[in-house]
C-alpha atoms as a PDB file:
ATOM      1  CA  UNK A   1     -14.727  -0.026 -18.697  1.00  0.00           C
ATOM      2  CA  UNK A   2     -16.313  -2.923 -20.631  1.00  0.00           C
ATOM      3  CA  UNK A   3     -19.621  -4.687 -19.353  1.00  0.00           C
ATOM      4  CA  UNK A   4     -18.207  -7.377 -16.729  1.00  0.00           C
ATOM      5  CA  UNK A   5     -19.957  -8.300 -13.903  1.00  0.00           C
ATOM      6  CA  UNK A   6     -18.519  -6.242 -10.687  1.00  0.00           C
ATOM      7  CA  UNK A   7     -18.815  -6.854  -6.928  1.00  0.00           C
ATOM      8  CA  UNK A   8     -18.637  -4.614  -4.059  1.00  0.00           C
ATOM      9  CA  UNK A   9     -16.342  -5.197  -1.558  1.00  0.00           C
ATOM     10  CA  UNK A  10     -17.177  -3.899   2.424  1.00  0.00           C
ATOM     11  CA  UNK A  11     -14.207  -6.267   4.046  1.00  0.00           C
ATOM     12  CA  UNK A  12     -13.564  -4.799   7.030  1.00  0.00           C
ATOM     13  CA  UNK A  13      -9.438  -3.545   6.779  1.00  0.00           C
ATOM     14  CA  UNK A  14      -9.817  -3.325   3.012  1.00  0.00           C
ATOM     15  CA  UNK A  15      -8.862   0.221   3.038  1.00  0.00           C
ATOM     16  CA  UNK A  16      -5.321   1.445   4.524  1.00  0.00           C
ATOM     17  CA  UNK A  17      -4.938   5.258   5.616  1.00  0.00           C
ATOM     18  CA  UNK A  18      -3.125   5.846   2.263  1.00  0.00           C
ATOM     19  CA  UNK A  19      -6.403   5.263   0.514  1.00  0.00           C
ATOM     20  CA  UNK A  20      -8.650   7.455   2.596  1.00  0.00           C
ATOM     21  CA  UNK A  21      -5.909  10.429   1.077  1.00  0.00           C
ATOM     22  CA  UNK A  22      -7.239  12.897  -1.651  1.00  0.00           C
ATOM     23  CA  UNK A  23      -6.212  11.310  -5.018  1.00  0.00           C
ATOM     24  CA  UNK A  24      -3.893  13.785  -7.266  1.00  0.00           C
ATOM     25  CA  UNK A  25      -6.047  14.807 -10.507  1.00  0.00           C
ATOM     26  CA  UNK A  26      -4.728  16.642 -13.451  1.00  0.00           C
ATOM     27  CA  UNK A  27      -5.892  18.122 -16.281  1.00  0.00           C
ATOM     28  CA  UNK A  28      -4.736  16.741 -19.700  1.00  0.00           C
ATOM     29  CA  UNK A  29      -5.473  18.710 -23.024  1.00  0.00           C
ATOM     30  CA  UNK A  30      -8.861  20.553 -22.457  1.00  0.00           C
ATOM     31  CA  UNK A  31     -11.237  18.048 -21.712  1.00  0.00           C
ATOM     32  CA  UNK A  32      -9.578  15.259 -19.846  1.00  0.00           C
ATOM     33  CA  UNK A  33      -8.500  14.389 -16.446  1.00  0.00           C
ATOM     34  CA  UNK A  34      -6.523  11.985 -15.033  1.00  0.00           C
ATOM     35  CA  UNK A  35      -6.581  10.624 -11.333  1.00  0.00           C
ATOM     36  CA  UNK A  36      -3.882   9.128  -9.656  1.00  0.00           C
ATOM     37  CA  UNK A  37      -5.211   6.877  -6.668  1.00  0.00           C
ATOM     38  CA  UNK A  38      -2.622   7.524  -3.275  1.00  0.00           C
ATOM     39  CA  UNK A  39      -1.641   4.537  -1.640  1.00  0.00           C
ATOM     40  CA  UNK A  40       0.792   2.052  -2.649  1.00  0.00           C
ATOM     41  CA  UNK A  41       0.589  -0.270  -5.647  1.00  0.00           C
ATOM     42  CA  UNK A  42      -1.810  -3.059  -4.373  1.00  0.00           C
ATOM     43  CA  UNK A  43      -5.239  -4.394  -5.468  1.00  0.00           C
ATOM     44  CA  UNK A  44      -7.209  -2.702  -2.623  1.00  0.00           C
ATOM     45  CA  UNK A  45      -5.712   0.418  -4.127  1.00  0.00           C
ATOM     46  CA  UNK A  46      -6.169  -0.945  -8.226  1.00  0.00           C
ATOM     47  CA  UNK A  47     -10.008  -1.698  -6.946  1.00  0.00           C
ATOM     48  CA  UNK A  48     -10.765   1.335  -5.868  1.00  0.00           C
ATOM     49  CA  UNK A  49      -9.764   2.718  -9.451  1.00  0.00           C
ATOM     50  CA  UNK A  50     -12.424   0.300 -10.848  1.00  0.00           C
ATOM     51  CA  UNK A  51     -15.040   1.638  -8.585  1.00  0.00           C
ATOM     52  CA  UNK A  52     -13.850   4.982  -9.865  1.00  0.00           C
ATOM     53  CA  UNK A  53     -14.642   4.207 -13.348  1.00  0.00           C
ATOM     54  CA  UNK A  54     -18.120   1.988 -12.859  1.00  0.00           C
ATOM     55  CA  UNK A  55     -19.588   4.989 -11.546  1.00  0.00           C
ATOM     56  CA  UNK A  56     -18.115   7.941 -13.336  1.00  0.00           C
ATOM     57  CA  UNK A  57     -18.461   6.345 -16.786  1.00  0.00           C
ATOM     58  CA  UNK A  58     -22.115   6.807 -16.177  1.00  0.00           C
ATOM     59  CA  UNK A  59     -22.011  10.860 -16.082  1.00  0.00           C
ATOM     60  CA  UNK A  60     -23.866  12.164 -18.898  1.00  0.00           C
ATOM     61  CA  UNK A  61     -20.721  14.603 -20.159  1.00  0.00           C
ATOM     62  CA  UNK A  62     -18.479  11.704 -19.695  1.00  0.00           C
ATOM     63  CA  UNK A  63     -17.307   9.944 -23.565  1.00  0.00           C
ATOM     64  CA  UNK A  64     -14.871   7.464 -21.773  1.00  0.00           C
ATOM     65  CA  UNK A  65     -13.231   6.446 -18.991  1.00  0.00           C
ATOM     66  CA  UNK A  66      -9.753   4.301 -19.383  1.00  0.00           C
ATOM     67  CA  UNK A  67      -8.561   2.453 -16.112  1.00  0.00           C
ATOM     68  CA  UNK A  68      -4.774   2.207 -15.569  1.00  0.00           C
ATOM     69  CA  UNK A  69      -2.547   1.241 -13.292  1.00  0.00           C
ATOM     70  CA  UNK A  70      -3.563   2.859  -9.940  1.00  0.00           C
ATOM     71  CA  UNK A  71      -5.139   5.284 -12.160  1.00  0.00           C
ATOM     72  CA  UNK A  72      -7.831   6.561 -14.165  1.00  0.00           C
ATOM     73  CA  UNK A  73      -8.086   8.642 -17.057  1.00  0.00           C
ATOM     74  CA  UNK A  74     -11.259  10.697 -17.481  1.00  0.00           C
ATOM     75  CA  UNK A  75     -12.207  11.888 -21.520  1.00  0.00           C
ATOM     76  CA  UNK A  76     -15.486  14.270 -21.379  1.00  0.00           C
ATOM     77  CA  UNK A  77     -17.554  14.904 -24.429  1.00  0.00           C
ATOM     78  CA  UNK A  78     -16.558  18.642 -24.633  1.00  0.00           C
ATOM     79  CA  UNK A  79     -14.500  21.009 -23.029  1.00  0.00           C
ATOM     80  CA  UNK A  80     -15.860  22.079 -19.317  1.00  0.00           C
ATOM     81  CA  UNK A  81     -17.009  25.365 -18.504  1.00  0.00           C
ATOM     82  CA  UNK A  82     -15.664  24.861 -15.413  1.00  0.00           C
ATOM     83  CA  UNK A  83     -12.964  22.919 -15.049  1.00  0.00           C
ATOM     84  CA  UNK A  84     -12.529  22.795 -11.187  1.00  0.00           C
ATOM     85  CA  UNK A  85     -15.979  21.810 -10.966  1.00  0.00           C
ATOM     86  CA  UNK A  86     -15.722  18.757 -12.846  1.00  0.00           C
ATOM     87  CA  UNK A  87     -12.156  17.967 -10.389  1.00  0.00           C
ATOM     88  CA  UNK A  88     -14.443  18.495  -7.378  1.00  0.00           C
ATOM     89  CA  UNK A  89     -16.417  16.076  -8.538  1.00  0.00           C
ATOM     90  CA  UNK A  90     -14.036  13.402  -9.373  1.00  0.00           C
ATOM     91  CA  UNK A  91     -13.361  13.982  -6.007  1.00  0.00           C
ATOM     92  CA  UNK A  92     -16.169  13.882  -4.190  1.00  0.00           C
ATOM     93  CA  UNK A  93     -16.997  10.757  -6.015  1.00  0.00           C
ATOM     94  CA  UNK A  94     -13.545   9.067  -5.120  1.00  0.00           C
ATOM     95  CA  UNK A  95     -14.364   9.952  -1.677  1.00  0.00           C
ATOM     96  CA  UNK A  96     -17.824   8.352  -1.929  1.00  0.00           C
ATOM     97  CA  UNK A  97     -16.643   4.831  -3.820  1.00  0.00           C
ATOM     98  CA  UNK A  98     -15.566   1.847  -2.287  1.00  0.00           C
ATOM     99  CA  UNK A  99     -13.921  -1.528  -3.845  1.00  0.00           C
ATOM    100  CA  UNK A 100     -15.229  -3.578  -6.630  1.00  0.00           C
ATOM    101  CA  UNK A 101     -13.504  -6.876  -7.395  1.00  0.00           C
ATOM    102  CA  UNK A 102     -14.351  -7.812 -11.216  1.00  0.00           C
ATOM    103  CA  UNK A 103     -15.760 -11.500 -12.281  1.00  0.00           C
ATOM    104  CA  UNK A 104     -13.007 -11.579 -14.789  1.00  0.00           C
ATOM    105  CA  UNK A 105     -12.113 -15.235 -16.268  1.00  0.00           C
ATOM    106  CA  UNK A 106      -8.854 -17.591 -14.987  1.00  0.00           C
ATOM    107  CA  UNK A 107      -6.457 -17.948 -18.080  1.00  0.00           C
ATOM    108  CA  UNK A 108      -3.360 -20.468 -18.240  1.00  0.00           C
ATOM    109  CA  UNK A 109      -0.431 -19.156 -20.159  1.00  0.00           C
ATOM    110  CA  UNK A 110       2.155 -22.301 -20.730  1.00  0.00           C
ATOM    111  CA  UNK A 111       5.645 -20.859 -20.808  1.00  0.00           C
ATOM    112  CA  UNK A 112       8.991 -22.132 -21.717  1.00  0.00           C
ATOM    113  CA  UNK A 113      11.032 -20.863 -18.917  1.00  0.00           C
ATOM    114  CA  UNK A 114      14.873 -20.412 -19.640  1.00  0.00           C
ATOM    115  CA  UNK A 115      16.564 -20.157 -23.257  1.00  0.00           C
ATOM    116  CA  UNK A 116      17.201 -18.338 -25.985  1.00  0.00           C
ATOM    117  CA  UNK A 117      14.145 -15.808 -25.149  1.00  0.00           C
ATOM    118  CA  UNK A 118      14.982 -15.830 -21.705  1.00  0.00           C
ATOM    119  CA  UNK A 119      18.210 -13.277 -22.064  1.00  0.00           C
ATOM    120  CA  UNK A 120      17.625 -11.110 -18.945  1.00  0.00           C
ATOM    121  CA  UNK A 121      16.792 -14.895 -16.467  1.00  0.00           C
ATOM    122  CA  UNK A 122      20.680 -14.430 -15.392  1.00  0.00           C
ATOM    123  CA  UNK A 123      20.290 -10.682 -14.401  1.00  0.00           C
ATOM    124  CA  UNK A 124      17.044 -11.317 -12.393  1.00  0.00           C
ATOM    125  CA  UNK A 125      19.001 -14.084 -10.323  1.00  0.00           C
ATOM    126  CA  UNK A 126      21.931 -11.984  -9.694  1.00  0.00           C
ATOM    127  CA  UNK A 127      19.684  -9.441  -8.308  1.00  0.00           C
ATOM    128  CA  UNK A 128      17.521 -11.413  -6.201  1.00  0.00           C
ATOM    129  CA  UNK A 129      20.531 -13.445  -5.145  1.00  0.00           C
ATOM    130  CA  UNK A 130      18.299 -16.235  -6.297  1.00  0.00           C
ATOM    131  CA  UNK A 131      19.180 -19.815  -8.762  1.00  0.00           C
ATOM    132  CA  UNK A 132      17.288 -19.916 -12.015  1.00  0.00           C
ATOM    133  CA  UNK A 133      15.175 -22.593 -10.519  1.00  0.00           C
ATOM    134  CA  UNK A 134      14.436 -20.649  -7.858  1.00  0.00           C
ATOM    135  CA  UNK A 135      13.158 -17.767  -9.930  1.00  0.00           C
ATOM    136  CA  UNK A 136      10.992 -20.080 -12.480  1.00  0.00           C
ATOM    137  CA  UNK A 137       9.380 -21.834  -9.141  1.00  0.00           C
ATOM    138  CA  UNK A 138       8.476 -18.834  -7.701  1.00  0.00           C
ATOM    139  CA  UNK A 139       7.476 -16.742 -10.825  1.00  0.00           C
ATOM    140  CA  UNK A 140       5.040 -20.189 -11.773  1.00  0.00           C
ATOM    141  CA  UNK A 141       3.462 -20.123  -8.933  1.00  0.00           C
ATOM    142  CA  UNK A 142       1.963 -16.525  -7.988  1.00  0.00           C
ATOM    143  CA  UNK A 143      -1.365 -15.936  -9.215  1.00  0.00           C
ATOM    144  CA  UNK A 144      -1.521 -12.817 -11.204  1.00  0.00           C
ATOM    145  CA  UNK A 145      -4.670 -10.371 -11.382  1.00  0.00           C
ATOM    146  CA  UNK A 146      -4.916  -8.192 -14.549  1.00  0.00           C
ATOM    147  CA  UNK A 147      -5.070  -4.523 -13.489  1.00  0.00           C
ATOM    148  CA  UNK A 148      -5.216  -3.038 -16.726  1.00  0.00           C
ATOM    149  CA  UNK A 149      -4.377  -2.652 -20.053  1.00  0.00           C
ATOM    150  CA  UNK A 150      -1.968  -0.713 -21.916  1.00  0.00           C
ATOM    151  CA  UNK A 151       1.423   0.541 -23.538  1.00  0.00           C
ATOM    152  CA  UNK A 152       0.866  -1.366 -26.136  1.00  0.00           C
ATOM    153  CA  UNK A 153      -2.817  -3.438 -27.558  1.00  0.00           C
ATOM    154  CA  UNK A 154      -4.008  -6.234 -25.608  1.00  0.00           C
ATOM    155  CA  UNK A 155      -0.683  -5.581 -23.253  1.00  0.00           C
ATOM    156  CA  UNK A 156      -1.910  -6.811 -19.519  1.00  0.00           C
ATOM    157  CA  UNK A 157       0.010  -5.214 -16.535  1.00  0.00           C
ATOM    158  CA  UNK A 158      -0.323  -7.877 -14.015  1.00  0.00           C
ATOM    159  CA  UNK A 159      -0.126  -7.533 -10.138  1.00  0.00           C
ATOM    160  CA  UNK A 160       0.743 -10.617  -7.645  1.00  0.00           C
ATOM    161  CA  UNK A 161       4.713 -11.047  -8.544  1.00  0.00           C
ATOM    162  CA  UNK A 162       6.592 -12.332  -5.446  1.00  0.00           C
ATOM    163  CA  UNK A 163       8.297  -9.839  -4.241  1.00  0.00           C
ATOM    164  CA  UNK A 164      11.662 -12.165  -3.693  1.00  0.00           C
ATOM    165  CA  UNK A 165      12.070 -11.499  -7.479  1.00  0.00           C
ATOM    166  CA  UNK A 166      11.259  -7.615  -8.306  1.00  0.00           C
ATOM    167  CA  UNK A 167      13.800  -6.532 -10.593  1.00  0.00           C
ATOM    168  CA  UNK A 168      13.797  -2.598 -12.079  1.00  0.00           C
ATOM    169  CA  UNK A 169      12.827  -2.242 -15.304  1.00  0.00           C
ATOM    170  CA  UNK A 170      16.000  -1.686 -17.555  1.00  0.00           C
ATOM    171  CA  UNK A 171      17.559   1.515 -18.257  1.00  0.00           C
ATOM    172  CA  UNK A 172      19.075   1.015 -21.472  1.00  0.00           C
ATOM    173  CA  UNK A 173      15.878  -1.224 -23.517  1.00  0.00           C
ATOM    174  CA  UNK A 174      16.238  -4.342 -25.410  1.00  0.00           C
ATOM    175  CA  UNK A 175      15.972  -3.243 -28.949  1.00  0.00           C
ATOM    176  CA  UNK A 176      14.053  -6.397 -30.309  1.00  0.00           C
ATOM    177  CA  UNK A 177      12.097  -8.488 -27.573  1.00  0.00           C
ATOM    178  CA  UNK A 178       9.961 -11.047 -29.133  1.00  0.00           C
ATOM    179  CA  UNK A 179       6.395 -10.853 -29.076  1.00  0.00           C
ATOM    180  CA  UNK A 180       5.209 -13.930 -26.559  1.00  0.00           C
ATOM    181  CA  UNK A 181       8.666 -13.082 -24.071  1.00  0.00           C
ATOM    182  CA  UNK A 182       7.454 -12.965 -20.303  1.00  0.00           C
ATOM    183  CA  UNK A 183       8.992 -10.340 -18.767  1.00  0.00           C
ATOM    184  CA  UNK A 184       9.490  -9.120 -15.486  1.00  0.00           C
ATOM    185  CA  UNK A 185       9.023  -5.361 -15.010  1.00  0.00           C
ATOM    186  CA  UNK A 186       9.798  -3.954 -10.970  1.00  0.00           C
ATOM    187  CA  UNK A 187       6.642  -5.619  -9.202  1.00  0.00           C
ATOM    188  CA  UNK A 188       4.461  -6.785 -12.305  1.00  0.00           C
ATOM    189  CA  UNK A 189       4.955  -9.173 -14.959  1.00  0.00           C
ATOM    190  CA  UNK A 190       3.435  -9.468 -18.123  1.00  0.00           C
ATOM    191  CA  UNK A 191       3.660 -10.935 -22.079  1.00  0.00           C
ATOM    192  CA  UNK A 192       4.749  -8.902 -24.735  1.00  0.00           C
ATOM    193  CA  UNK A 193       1.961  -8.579 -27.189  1.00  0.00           C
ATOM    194  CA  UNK A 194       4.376  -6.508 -30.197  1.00  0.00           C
ATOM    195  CA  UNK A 195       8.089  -7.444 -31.178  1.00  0.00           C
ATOM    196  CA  UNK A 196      10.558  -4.188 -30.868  1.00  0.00           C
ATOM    197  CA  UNK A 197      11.809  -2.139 -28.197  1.00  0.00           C
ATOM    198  CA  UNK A 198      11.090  -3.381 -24.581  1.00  0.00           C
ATOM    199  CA  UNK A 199      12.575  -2.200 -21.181  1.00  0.00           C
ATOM    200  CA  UNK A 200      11.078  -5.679 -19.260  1.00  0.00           C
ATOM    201  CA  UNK A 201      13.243  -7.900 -18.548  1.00  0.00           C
ATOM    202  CA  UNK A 202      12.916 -11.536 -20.423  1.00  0.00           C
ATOM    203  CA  UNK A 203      13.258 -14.612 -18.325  1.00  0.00           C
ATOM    204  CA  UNK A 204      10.335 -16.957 -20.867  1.00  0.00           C
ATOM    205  CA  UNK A 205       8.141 -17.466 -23.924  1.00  0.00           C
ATOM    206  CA  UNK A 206       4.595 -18.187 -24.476  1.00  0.00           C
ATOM    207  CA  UNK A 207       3.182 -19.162 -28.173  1.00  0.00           C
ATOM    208  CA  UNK A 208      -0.441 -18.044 -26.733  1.00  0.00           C
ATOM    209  CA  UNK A 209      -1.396 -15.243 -28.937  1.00  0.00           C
ATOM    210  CA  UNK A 210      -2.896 -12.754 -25.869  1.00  0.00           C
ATOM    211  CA  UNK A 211      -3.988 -10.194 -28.771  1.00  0.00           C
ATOM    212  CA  UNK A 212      -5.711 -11.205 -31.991  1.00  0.00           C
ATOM    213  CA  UNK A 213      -6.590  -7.748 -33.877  1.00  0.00           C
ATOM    214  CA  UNK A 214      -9.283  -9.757 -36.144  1.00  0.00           C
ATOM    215  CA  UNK A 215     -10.303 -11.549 -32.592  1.00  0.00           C
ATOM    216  CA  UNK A 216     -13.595 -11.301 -30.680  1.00  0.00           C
ATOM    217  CA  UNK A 217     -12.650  -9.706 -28.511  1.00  0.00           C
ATOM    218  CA  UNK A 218      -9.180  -8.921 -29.812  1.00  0.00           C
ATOM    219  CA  UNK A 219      -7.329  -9.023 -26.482  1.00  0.00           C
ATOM    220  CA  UNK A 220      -7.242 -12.561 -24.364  1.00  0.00           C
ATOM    221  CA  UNK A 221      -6.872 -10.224 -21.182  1.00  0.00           C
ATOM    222  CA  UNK A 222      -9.540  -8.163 -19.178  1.00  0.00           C
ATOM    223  CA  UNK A 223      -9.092  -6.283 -15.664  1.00  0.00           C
ATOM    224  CA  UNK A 224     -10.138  -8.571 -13.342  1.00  0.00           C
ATOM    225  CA  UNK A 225      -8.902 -11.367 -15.095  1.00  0.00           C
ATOM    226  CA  UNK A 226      -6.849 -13.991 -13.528  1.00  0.00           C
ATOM    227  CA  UNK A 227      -3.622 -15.684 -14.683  1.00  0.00           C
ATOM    228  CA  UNK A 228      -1.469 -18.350 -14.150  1.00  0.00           C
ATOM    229  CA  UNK A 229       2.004 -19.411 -16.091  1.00  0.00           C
ATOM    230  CA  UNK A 230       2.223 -22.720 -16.399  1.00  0.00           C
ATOM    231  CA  UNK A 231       5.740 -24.406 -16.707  1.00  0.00           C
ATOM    232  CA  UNK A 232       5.503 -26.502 -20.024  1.00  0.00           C
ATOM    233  CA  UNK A 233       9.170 -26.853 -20.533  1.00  0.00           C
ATOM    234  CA  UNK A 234      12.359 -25.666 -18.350  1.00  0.00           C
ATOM    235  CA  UNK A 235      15.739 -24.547 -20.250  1.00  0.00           C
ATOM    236  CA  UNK A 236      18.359 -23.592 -17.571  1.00  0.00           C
END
């Protein structure tokens, strides 16, 4: 977790049943644990994680904590003596957190919608059983919240896709997506940060650079962080 401001959140409703379920933890290697929030995919859920890691990044035997998606993985400074200790902790503390909502920043991504990067648009519109237009219009104008980062530096899995235009990740990859494509990946959407191998599917390009190894910071996106693609030119 990183410095940024954090809120707490008491809205009445916040938290479904699903949430008030025991979180699944597992052991990975000998001195980390990861915990997998219940629940469905959703930002009550993806806040709840953050709380997670606020407060048990502050345990003394704790080296780092690394927020995922709906998850959270827990690296201790040594191996435990004992282990199920430490997992009734994690516990005890999931039990005890609730919601934080984290003063990230609003960033504008302009995207070419449509051509040549854009070879996956048609697939995404034959599976929603929605036009191109359709899919650009509705794709430009959710507002995305960054739940984490990962898979690949700087790489920003972000929640708030309109559901009219999920579409399953592939199951056969593109071997060469471009860094900069804006993909599509079930319910999140995101920019490729590395050109190779990518299972998203491409319906854009941005030129905005959203990881700068030599940068300060090197990635453009934080959890918490808000984004917005911004149509700067259409190719359908």
């Amino acid at each position: 977790m990183t410095d940024m401001q954090a809120t707490a959140l008491s809205t009445p409703g916040l938290f479904s049943p699903a949430l008030t379920a025991a979180p699944k933890i597992s052991v990975i290697g000998t001195s980390a644990y990861l915990v997998e929030a219940p629940g469905d995919f959703d930002l009550a859920t993806q806040r709840r994680i953050w709380a997670l890691a606020k407060a048990v990044e502050t345990w003394s035997e704790v080296r780092e904590v690394v927020p995922g998606v709906t998850n959270l993985l827990v690296i201790l400074r040594r191996t435990p003596e004992e282990p199920d200790q430490v997992e009734a902790r994690l516990r005890q503390e999931w039990d005890r957190v609730r919601g934080i909502d984290l003063a990230g920043k609003t960033i504008d991504i302009p995207v070419t919608y449509g051509g040549e990067h854009a070879t996956d648009l048609a697939a995404v519109c034959d599976f929603s059983g929605l036009s191109d237009r359709e899919v650009v219009r509705l794709h430009s104008e959710g507002s995305y919240t960054v739940f984490a980062l990962g898979s690949a530096p700087g790489f920003g899995y972000l929640h708030g896709l309109d559901p009219r235009i999920y579409m399953p990740r592939k199951t056969v990859p593109s071997l060469r997506m471009l860094k900069g494509t804006v993909t599509i990946g079930g319910m999140q959407t995101g920019v490729s940060v590395l050109t190779g191998p990518n299972g998203w599917n491409s319906i854009g390009f941005a030129e905005l650079s959203v990881f700068d190894p030599a940068g300060t910071p090197p990635a453009l996106l934080a959890p918490g962080d808000r984004v917005r693609f911004l149509p700067e030119r259409i190719e359908l």
